[in-house]
C-alpha atoms as a PDB file:
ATOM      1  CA  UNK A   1     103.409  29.462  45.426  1.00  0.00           C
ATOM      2  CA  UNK A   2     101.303  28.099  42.422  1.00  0.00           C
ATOM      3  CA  UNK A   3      99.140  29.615  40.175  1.00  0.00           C
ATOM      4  CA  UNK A   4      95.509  28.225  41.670  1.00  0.00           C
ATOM      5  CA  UNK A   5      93.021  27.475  38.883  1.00  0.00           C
ATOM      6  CA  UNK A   6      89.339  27.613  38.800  1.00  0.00           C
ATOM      7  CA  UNK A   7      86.114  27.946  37.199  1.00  0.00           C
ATOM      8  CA  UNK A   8      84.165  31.387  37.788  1.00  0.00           C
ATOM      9  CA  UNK A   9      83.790  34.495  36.594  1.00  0.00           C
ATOM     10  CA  UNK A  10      87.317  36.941  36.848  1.00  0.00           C
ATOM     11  CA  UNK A  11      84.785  40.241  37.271  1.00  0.00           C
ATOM     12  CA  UNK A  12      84.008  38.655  40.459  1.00  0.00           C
ATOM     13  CA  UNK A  13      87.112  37.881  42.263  1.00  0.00           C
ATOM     14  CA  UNK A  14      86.893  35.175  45.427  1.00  0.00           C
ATOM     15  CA  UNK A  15      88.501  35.787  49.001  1.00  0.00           C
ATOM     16  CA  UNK A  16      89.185  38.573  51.124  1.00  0.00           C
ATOM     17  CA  UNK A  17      91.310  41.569  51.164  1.00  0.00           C
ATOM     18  CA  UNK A  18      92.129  43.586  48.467  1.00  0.00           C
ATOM     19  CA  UNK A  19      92.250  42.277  44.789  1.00  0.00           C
ATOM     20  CA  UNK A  20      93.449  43.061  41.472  1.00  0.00           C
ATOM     21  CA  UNK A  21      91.985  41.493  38.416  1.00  0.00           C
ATOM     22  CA  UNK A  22      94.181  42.168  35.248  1.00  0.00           C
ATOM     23  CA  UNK A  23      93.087  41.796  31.300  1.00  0.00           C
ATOM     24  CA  UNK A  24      95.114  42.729  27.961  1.00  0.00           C
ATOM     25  CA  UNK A  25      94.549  45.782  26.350  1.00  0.00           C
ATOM     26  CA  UNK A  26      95.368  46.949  22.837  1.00  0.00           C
ATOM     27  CA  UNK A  27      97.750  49.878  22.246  1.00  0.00           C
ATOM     28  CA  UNK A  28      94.850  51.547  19.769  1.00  0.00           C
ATOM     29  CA  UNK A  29      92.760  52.296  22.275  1.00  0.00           C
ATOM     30  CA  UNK A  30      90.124  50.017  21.177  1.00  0.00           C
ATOM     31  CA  UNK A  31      87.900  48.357  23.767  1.00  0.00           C
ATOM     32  CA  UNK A  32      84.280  46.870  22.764  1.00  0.00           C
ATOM     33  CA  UNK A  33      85.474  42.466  22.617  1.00  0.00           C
ATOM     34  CA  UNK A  34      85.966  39.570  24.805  1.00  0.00           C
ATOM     35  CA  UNK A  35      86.876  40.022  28.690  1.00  0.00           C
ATOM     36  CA  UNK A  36      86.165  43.977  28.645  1.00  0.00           C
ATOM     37  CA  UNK A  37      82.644  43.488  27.953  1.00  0.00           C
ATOM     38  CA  UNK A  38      82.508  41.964  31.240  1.00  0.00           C
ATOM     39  CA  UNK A  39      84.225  44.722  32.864  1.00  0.00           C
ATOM     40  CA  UNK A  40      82.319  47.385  31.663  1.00  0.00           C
ATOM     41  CA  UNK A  41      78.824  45.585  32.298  1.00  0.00           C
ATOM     42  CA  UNK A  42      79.891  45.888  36.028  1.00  0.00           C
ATOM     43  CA  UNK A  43      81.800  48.454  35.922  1.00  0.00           C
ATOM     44  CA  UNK A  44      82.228  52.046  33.940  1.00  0.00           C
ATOM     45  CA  UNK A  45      85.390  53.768  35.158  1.00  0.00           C
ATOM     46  CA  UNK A  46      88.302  51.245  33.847  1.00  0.00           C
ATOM     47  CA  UNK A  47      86.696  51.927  30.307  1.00  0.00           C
ATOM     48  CA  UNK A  48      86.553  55.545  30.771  1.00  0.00           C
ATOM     49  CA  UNK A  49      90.049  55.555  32.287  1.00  0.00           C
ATOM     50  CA  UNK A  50      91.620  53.803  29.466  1.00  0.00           C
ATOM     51  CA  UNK A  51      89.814  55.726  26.735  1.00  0.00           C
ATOM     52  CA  UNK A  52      91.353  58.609  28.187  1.00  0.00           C
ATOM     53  CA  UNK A  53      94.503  57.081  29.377  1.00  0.00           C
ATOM     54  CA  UNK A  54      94.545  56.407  25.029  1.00  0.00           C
ATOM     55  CA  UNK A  55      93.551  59.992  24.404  1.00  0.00           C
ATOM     56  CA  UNK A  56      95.845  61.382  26.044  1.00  0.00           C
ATOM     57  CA  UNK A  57      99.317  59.489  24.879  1.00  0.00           C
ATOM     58  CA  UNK A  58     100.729  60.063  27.743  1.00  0.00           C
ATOM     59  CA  UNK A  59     103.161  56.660  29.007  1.00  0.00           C
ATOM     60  CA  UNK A  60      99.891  54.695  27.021  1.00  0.00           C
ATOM     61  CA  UNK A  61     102.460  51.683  25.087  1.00  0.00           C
ATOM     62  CA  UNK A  62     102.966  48.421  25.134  1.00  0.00           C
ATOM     63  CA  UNK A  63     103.848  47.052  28.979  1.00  0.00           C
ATOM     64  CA  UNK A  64     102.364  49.999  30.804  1.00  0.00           C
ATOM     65  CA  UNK A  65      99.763  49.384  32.961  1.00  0.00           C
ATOM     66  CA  UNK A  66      96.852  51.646  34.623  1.00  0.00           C
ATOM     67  CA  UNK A  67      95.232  50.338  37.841  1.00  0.00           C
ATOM     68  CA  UNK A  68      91.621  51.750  37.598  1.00  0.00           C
ATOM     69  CA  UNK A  69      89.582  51.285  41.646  1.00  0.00           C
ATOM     70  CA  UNK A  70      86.520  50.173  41.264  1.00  0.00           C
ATOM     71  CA  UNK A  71      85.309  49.391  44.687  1.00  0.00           C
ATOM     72  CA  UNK A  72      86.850  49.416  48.120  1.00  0.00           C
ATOM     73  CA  UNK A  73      88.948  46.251  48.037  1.00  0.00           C
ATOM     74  CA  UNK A  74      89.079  46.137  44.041  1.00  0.00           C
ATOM     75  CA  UNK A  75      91.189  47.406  41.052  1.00  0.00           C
ATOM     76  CA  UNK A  76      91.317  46.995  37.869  1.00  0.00           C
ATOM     77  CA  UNK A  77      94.676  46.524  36.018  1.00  0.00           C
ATOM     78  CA  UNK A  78      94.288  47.738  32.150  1.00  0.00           C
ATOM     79  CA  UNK A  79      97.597  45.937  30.926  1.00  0.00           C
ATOM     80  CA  UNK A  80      98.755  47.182  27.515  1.00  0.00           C
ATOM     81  CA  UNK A  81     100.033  43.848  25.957  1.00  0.00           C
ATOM     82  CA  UNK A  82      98.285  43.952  22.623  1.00  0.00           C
ATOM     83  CA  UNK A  83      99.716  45.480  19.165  1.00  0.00           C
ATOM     84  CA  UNK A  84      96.270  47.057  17.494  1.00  0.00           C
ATOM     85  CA  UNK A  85      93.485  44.576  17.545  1.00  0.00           C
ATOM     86  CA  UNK A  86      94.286  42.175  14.177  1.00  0.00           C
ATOM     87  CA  UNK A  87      96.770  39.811  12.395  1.00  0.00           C
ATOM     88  CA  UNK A  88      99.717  41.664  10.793  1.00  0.00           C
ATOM     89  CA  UNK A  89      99.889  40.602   7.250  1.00  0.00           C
ATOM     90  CA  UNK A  90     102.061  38.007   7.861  1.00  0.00           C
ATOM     91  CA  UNK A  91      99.816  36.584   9.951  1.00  0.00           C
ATOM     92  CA  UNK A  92     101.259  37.526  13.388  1.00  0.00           C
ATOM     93  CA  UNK A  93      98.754  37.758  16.287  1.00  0.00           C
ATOM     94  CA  UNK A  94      98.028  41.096  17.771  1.00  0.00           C
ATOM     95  CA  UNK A  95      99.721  39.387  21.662  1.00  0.00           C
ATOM     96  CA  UNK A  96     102.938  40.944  22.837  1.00  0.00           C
ATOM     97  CA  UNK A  97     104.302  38.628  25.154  1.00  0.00           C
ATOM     98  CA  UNK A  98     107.394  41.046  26.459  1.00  0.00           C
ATOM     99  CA  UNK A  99     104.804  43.601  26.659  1.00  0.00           C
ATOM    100  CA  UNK A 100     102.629  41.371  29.009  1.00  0.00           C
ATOM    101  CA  UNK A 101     105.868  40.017  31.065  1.00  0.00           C
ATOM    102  CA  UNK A 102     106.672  43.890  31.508  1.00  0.00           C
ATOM    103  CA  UNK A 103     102.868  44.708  32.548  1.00  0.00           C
ATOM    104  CA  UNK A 104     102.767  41.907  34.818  1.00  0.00           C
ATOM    105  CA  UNK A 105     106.216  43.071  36.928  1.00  0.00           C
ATOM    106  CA  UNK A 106     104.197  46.317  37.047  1.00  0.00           C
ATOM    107  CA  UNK A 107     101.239  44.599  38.436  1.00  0.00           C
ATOM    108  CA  UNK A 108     103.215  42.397  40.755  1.00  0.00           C
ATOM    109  CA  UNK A 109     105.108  45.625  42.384  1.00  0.00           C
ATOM    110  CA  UNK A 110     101.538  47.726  42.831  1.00  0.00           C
ATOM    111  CA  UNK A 111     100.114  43.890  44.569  1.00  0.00           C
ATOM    112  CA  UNK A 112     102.922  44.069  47.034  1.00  0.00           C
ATOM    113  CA  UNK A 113     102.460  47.749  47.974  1.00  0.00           C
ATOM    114  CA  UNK A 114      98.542  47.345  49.001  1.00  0.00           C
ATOM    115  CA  UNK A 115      98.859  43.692  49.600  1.00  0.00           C
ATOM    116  CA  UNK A 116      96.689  42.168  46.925  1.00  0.00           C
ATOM    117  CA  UNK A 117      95.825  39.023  45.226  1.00  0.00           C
ATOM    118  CA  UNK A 118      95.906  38.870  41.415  1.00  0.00           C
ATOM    119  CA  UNK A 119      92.704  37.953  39.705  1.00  0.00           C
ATOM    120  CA  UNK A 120      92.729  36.906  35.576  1.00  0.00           C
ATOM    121  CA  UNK A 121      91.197  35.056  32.751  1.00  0.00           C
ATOM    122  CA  UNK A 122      93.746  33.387  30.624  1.00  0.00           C
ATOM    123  CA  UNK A 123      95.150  36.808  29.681  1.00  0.00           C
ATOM    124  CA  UNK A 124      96.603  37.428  26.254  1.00  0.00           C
ATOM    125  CA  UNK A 125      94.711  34.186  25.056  1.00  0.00           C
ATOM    126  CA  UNK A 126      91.575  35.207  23.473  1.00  0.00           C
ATOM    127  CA  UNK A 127      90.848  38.045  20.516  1.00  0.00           C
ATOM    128  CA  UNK A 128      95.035  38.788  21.087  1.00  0.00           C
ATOM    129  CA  UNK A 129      95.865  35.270  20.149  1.00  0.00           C
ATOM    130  CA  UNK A 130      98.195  34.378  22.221  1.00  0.00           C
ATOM    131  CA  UNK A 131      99.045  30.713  23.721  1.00  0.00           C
ATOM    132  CA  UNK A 132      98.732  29.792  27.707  1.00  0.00           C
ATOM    133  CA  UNK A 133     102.181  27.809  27.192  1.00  0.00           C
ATOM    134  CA  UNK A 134     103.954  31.671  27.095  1.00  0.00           C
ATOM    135  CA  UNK A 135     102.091  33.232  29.001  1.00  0.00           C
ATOM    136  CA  UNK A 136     101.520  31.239  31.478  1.00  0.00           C
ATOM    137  CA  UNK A 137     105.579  31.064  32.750  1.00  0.00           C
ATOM    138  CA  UNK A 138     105.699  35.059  33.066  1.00  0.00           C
ATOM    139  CA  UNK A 139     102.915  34.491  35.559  1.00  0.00           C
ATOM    140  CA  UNK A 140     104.835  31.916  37.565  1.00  0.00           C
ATOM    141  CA  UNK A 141     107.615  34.546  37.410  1.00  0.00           C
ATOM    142  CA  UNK A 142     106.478  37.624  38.228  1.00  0.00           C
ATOM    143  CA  UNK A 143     103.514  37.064  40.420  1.00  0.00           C
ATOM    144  CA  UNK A 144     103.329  33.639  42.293  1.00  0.00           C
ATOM    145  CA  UNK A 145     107.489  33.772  42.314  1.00  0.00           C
ATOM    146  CA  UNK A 146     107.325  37.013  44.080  1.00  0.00           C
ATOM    147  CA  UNK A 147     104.246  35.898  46.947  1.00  0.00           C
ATOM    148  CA  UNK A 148     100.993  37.085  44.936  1.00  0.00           C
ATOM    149  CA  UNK A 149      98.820  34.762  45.335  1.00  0.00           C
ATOM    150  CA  UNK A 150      97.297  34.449  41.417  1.00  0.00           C
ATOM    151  CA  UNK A 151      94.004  32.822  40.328  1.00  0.00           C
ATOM    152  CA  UNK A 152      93.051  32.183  36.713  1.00  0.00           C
ATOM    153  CA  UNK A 153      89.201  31.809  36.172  1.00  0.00           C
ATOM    154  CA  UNK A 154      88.627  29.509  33.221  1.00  0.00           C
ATOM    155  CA  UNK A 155      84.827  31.064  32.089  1.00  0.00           C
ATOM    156  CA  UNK A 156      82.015  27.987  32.853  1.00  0.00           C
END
């Protein structure tokens, strides 16, 4: 199975049956940039969720991930895969890659149990500065090498 890529909007997932759409999160607890805005315009509870999920401490690190359900057929997968929200001073990028490789065998294991498709932007790619090239293979590993059928929507 291959990662299938298209144009669209990841907030509103395509096919039937149940779906997951997944995004990075920081390990601050942050959330106000990028792909969450789009979340929370349709959608309250994955914000309040994670906020809390932050609050609390409790298993909130890099990897974990917290499946928020947002309608009957949809959840939201808040992936931790993001170390605080800028540069370190040597320039590093906030991504975690291992962190999102971890996350993703989370997310693969919960798509299998309620027979889901995975539903993503380019993941780890935008304000966490990471490169499709890496993430892109966990992916191919974890998801579409165990049978979830993955789509990437590329924003038009």
């Amino acid at each position: 199975m291959e990662i299938k890529y298209i144009t669209g909007d990841a907030t509103e997932p395509i096919g039937d049956g149940n779906k997951i759409i997944v995004h990075v999160c920081n390990d601050v607890g942050g959330w106000g940039k990028g792909f969450v805005m789009a979340i929370s315009e349709r959608w309250k509870d994955p914000e309040n969720k994670y906020r809390a999920w932050a609050s609390s401490k409790e298993n909130f690190e890099l990897g974990e991930v917290q499946f928020v359900q947002v309608e009957s057929t949809i959840w939201v997968a808040n992936l931790v895969g993001q170390r605080d929200v800028k540069r370190g001073k040597d320039g590093t990028p906030p991504v975690r890659y291992e962190a999102i490789r971890r996350g993703l065998e989370k997310v693969s294991v919960f798509a299998r149990q309620i027979n889901a498709s995975v539903h993503m932007p380019r993941i780890g790619c935008g304000l966490a500065g990471g490169t499709w090239d890496q993430i892109e293979p966990g992916i191919t590993v974890e998801l579409t090498g165990e049978g979830v059928a993955t789509i990437v929507y590329d924003f038009s």
